[in-house]
N, C-alpha and C. Protein backbone atom coordinates (compact mmCIF):
# COMPACT_ATOMS: atom_id res chain seq x y z
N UNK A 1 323.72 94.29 -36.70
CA UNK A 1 323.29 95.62 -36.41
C UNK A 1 321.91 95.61 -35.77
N UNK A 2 321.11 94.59 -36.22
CA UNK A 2 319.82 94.58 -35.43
C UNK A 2 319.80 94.45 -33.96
N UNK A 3 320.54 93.42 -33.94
CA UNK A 3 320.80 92.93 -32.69
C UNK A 3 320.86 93.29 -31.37
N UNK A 4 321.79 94.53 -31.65
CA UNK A 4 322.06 95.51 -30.81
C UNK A 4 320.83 96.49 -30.71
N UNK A 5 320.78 97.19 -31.20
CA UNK A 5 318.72 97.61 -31.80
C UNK A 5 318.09 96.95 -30.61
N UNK A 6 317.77 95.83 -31.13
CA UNK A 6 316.82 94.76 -30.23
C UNK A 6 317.14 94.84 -28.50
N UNK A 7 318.75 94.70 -28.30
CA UNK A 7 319.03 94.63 -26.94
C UNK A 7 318.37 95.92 -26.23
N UNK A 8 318.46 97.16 -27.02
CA UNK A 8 318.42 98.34 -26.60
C UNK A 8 317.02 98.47 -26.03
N UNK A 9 315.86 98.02 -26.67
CA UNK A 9 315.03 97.93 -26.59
C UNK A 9 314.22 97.18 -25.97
N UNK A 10 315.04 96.46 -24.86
CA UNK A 10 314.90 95.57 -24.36
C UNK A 10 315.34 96.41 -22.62
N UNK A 11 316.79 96.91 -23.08
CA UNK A 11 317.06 97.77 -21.74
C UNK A 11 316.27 98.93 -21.37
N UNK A 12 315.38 99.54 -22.70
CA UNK A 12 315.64 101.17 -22.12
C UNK A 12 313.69 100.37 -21.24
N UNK A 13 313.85 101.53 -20.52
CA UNK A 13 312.06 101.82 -19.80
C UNK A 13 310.68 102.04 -20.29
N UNK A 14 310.19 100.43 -20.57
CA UNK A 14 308.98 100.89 -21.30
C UNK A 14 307.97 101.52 -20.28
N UNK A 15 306.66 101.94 -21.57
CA UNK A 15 305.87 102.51 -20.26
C UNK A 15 304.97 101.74 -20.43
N UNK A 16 304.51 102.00 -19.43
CA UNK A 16 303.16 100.65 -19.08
C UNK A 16 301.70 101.61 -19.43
N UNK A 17 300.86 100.50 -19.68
CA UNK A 17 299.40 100.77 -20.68
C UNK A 17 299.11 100.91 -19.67
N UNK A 18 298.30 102.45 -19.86
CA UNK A 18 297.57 103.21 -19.53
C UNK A 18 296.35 101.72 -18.71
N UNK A 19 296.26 102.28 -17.39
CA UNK A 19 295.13 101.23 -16.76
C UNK A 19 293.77 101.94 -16.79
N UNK A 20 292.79 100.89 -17.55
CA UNK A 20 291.46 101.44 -17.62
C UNK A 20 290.87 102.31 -16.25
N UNK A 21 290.39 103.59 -16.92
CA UNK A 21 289.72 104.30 -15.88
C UNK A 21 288.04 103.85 -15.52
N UNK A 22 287.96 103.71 -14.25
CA UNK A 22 286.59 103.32 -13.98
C UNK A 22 285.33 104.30 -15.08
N UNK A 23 284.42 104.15 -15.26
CA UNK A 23 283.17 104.83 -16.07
C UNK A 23 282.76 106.17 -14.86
N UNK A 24 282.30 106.78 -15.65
CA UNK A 24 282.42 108.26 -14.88
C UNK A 24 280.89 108.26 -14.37
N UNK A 25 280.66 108.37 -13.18
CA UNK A 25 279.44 108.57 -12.08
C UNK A 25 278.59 109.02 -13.31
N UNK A 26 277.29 108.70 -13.14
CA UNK A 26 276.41 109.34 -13.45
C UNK A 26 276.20 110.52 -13.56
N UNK A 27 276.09 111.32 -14.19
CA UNK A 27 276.06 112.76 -14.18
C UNK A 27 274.63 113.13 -13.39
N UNK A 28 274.95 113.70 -12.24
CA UNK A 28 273.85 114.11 -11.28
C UNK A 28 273.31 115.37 -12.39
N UNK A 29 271.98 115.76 -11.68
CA UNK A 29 271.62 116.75 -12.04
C UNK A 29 271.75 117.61 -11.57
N UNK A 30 272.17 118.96 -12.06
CA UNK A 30 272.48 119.81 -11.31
C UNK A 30 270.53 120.63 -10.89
N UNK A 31 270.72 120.77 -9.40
CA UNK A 31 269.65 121.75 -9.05
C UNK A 31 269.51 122.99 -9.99
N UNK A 32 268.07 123.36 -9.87
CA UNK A 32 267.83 124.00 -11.02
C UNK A 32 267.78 125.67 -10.47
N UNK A 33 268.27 126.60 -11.17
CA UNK A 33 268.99 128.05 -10.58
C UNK A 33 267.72 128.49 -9.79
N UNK A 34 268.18 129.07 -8.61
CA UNK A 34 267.03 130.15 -7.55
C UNK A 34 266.38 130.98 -8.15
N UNK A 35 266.06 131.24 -7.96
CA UNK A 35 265.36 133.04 -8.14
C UNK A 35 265.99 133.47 -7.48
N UNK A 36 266.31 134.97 -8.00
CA UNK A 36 266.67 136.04 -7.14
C UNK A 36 266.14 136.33 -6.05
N UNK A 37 266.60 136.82 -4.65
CA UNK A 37 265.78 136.69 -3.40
C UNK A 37 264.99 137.78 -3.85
N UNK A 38 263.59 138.13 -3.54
CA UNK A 38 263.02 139.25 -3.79
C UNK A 38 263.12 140.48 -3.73
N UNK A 39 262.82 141.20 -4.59
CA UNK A 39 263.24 142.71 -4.41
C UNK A 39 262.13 143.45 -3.33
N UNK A 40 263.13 144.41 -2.41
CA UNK A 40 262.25 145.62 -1.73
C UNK A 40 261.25 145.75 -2.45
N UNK A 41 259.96 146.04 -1.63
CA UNK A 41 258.99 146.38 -2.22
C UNK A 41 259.13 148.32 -2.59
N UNK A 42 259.30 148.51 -3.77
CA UNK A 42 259.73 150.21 -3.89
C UNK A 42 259.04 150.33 -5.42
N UNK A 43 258.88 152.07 -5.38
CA UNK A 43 258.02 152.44 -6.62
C UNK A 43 259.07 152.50 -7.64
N UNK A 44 258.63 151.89 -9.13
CA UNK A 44 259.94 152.29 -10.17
C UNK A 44 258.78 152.72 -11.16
N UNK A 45 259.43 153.48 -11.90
CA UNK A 45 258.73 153.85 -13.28
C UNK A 45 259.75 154.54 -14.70
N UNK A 46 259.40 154.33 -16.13
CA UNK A 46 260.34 154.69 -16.62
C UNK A 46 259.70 155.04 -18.06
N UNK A 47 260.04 156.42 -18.20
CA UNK A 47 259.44 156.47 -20.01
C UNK A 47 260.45 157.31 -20.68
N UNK A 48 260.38 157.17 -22.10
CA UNK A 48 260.74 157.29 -23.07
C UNK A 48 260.06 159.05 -23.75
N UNK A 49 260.76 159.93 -23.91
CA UNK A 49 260.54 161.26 -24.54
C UNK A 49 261.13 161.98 -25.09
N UNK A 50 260.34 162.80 -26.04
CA UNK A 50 261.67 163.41 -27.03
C UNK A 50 262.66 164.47 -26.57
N UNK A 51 264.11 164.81 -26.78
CA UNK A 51 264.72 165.14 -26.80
C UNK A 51 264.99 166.89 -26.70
N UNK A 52 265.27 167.95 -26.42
CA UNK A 52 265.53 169.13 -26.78
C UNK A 52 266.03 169.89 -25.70
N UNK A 53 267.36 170.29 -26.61
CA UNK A 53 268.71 170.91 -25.73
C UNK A 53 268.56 172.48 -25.34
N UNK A 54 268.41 172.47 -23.72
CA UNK A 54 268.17 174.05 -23.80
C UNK A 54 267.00 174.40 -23.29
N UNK A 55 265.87 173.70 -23.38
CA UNK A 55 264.02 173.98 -23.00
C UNK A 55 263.52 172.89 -21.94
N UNK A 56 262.54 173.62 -21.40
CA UNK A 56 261.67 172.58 -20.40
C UNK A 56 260.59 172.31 -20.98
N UNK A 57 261.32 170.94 -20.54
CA UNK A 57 260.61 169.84 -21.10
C UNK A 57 259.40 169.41 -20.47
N UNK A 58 258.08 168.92 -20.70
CA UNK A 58 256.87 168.49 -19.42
C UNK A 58 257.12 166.67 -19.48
N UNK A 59 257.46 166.32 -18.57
CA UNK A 59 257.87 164.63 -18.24
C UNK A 59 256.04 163.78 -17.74
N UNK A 60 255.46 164.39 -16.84
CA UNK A 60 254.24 164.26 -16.01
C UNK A 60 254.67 162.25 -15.98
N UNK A 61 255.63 162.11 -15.40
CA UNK A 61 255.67 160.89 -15.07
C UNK A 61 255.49 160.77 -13.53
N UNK A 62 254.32 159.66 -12.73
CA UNK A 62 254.63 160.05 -11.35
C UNK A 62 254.72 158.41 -11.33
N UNK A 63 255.51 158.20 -9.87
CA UNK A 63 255.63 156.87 -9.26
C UNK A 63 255.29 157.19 -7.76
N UNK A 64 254.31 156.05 -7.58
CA UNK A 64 253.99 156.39 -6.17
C UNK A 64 253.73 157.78 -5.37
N UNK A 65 253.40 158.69 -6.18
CA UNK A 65 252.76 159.74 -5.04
C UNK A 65 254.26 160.90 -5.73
N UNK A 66 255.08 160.64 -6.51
CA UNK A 66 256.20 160.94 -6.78
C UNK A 66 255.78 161.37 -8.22
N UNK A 67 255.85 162.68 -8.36
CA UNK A 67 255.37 163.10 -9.62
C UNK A 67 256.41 164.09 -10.32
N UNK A 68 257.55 163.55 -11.68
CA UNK A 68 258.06 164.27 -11.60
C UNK A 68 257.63 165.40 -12.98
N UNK A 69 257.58 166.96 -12.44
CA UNK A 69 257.05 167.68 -13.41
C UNK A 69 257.63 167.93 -14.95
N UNK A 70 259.07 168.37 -14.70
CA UNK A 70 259.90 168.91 -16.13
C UNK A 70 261.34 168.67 -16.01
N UNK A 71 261.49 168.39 -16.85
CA UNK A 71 263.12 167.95 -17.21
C UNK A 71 263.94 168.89 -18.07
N UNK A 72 265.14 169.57 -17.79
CA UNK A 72 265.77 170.51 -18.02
C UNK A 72 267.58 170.40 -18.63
N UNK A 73 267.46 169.94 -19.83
CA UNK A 73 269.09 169.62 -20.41
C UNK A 73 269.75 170.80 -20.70
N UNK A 74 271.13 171.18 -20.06
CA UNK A 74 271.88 172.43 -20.64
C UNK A 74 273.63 172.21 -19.42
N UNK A 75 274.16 173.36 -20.41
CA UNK A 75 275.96 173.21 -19.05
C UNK A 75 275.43 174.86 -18.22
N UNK A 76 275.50 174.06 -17.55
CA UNK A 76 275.50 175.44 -15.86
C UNK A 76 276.69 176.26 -16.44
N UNK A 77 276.42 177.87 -16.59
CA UNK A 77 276.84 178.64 -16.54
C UNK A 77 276.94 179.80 -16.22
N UNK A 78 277.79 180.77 -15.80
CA UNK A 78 277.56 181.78 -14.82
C UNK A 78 277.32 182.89 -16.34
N UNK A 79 276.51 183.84 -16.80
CA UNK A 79 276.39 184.53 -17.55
C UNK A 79 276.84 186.08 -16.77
N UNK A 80 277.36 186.29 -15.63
CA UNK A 80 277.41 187.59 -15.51
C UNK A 80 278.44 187.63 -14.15
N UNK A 81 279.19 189.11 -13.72
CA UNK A 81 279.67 188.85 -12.31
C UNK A 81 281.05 188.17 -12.64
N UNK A 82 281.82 187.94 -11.44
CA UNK A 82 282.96 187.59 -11.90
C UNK A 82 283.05 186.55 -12.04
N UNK A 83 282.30 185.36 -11.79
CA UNK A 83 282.46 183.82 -12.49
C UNK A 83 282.01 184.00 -13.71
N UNK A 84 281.76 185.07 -14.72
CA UNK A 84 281.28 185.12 -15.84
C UNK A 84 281.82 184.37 -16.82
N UNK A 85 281.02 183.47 -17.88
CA UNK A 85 281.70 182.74 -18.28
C UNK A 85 282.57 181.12 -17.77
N UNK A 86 281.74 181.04 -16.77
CA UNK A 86 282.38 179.63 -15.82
C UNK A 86 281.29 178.62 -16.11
N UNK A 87 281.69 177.34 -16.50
CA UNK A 87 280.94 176.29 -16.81
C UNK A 87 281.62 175.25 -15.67
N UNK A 88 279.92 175.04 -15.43
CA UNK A 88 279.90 173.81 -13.81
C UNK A 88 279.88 172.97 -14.47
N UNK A 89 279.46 172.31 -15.69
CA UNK A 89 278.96 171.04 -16.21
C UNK A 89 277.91 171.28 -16.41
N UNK A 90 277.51 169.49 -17.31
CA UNK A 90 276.45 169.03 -18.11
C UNK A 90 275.46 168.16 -16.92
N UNK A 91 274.02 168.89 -17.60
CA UNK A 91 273.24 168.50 -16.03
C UNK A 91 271.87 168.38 -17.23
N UNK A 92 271.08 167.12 -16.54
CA UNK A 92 269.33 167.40 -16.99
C UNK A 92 269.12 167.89 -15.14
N UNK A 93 268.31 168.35 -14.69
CA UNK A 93 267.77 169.45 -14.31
C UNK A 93 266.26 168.62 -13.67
N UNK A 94 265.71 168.00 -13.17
CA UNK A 94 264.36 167.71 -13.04
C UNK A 94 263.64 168.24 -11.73
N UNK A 95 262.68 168.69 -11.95
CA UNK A 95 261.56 169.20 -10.79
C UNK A 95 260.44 167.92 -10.55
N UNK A 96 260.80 167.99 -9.20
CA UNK A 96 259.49 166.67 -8.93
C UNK A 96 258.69 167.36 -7.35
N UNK A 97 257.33 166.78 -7.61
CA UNK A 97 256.75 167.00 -6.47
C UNK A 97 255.90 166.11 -6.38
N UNK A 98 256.11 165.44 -4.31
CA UNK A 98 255.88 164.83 -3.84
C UNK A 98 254.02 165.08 -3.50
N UNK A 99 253.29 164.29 -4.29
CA UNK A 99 251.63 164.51 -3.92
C UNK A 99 251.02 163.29 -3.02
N UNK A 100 252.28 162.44 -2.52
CA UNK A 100 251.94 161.51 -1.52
C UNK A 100 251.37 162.00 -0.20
N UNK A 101 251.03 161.32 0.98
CA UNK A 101 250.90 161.85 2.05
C UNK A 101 252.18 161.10 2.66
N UNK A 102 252.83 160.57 2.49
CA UNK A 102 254.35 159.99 3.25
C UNK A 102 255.45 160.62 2.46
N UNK A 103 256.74 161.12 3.17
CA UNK A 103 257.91 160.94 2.69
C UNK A 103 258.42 160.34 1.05
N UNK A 104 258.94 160.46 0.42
CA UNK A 104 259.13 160.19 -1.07
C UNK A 104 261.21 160.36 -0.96
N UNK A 105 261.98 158.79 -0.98
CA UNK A 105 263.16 159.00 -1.27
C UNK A 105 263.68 158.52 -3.01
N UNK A 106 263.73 159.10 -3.88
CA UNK A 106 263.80 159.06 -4.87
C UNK A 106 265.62 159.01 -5.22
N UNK A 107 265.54 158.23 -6.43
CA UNK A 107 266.84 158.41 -6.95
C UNK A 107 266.25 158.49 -8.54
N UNK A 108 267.20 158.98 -9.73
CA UNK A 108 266.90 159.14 -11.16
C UNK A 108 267.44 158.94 -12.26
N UNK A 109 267.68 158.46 -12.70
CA UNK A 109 268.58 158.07 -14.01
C UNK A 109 268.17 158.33 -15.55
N UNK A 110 268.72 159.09 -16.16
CA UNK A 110 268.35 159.44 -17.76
C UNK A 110 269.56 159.21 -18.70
N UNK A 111 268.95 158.71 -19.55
CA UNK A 111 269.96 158.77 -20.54
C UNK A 111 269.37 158.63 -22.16
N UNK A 112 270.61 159.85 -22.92
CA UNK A 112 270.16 160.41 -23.88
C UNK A 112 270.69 159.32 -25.19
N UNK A 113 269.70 159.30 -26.28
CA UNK A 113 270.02 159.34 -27.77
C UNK A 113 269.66 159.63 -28.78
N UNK A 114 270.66 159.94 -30.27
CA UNK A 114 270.47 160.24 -30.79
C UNK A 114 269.76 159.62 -32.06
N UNK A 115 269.32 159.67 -33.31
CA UNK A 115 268.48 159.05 -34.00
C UNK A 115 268.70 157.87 -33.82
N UNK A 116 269.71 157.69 -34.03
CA UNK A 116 270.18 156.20 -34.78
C UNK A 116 270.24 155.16 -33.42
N UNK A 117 270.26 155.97 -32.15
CA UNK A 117 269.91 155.14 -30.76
C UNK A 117 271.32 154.75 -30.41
N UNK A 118 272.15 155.33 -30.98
CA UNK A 118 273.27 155.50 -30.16
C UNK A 118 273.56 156.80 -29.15
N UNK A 119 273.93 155.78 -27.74
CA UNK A 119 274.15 156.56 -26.42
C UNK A 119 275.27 157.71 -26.67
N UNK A 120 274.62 159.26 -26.05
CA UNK A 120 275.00 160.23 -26.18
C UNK A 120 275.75 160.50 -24.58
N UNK A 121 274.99 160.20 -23.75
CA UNK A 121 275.22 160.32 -22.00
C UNK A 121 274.64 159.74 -21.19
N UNK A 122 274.63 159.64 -19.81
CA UNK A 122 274.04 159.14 -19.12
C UNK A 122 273.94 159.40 -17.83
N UNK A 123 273.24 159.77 -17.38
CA UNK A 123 273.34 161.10 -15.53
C UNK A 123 272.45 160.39 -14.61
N UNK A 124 272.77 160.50 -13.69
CA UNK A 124 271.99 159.66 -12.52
C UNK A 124 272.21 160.61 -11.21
N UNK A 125 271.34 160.56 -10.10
CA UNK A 125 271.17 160.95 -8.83
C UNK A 125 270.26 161.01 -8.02
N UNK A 126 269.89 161.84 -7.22
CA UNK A 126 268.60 161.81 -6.28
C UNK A 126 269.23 162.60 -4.57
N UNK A 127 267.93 162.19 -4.30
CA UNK A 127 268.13 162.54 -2.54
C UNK A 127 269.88 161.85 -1.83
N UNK A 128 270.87 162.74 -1.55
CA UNK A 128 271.76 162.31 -0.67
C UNK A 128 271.24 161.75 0.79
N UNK A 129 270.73 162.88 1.28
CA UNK A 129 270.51 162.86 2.70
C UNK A 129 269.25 163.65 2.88
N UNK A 130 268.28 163.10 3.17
CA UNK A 130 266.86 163.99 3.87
C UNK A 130 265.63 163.00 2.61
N UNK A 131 264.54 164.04 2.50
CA UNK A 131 263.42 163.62 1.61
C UNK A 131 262.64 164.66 1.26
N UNK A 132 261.73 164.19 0.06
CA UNK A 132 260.67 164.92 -0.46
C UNK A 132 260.05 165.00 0.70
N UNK A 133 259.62 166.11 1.19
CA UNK A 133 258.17 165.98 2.32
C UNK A 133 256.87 165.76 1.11
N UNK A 134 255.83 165.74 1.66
CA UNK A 134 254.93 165.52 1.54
C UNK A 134 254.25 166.93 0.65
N UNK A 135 253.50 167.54 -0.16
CA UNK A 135 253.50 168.47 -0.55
C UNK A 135 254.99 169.68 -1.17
N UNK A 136 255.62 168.98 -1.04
CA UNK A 136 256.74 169.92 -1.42
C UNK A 136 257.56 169.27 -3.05
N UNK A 137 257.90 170.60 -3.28
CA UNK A 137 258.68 170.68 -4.81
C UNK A 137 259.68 171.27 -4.71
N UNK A 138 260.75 169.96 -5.40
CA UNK A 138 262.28 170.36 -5.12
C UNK A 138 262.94 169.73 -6.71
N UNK A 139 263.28 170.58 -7.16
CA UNK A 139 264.95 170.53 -8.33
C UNK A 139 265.91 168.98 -7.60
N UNK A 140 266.17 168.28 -8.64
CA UNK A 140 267.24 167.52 -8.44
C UNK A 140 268.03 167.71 -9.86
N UNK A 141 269.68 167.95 -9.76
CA UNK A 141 270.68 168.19 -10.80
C UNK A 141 271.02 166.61 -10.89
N UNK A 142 270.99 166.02 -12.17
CA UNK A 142 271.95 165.01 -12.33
C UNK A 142 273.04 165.55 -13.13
N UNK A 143 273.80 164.82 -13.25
CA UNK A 143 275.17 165.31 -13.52
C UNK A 143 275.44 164.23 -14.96
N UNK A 144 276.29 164.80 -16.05
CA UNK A 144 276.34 164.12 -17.01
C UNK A 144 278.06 164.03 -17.07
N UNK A 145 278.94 163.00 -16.93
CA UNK A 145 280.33 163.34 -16.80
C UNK A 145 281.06 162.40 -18.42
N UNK A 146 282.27 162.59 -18.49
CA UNK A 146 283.30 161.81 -18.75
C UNK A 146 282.25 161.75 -20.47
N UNK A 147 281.23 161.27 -21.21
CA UNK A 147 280.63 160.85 -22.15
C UNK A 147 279.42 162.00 -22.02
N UNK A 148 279.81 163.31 -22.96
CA UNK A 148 278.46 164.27 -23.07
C UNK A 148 278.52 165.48 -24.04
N UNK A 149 279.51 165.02 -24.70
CA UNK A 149 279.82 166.35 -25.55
C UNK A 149 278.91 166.26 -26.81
N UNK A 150 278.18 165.08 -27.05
CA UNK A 150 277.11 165.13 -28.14
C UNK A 150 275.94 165.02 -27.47
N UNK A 151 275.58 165.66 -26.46
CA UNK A 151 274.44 165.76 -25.99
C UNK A 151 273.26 166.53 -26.18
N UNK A 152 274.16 167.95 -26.67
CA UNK A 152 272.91 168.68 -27.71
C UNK A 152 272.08 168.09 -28.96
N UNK A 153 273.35 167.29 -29.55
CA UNK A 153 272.53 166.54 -30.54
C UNK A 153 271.22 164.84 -30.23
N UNK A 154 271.21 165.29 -28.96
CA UNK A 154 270.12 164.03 -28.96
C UNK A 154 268.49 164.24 -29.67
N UNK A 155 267.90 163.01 -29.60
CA UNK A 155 267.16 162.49 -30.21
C UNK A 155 265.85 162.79 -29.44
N UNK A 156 266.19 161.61 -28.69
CA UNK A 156 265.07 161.43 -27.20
C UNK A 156 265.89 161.05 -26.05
N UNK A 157 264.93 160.33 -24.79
CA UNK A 157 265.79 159.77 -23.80
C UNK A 157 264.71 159.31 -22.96
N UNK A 158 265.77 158.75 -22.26
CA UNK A 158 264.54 157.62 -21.32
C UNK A 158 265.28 158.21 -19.90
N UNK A 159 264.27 158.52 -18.64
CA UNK A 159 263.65 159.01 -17.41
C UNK A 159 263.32 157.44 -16.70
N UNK A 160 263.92 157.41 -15.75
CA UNK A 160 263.82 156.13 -14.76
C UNK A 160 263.80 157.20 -13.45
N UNK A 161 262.74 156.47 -12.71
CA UNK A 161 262.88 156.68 -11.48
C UNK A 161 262.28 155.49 -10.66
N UNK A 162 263.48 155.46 -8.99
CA UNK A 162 263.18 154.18 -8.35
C UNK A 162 262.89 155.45 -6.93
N UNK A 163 262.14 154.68 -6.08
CA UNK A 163 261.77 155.05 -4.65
C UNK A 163 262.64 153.99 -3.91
N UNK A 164 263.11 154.48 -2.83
CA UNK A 164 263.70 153.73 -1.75
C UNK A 164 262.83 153.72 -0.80
């Protein structure tokens, strides 16, 4: 009975030992990461203030000649007339005026929380098309979408603004 065993093992296809692999290159060093190419030279600024749904607020944050005055949280609504009762949405509201002597293209970003520093919303916008002139004061609406229904209940919030 072996015998046969043995023959078998003799016919079937062995496999052949694994042939030593050469030693693995030296591990080069990898070059060490870039820097980011530099950023535009542009004005940013950003602070932190308390919270309250409904009132104007005084921000007196300026960047570059870019001063923005008051910040304004509430839902656009028509109180009278036949859109009475029509809600546009959730908006902070900010007034800025330009005390530069150049052009001012601004964009803005806020976002609200509540004690515990969990995010309530978050609205962003600015100039589409044109600019602050120089001496002039203009309203920009950001828009609060999709995440804002606890927005009355905020805390504080943080005001970013970048210049292009």
């Amino acid at each position: 009975m072996l015998a046969p065993l043995f023959l078998l093992l003799l016919v079937l296809p062995q496999e052949k030992p694994a042939e030593p692999r050469p030693p693995a290159p030296a591990a080069e060093t990898a070059p060490p990461p870039q820097s980011p190419a530099p950023l535009a030279p542009l004005g940013f600024g950003s602070r932190r203030l308390p919270f309250q749904w409904d009132q104007q607020l005084p921000v007196g944050l300026e960047v570059d000649g870019l001063r923005v005055n008051t910040v304004f949280f509430n839902n656009r609504e028509i109180k009278s007339g036949w859109l009475k009762d029509a809600n546009f949405g959730t908006r902070a509201q900010l007034e800025v005026t330009n005390t530069a002597k150049a052009d001012r293209v601004p964009g803005f970003a806020v976002a609200v929380f509540d004690k515990e520093g969990q995010l309530l919303g978050v609205a962003s916008g600015g100039t589409k098309i044109g600019v602050v002139k120089p001496g002039q004061t203009e309203t920009f609406d950001l828009n609060f979408t999709q995440v804002k229904e606890r927005l009355p209940r905020g805390d504080h919030f943080v005001l970013a603004v970048e210049l292009r």
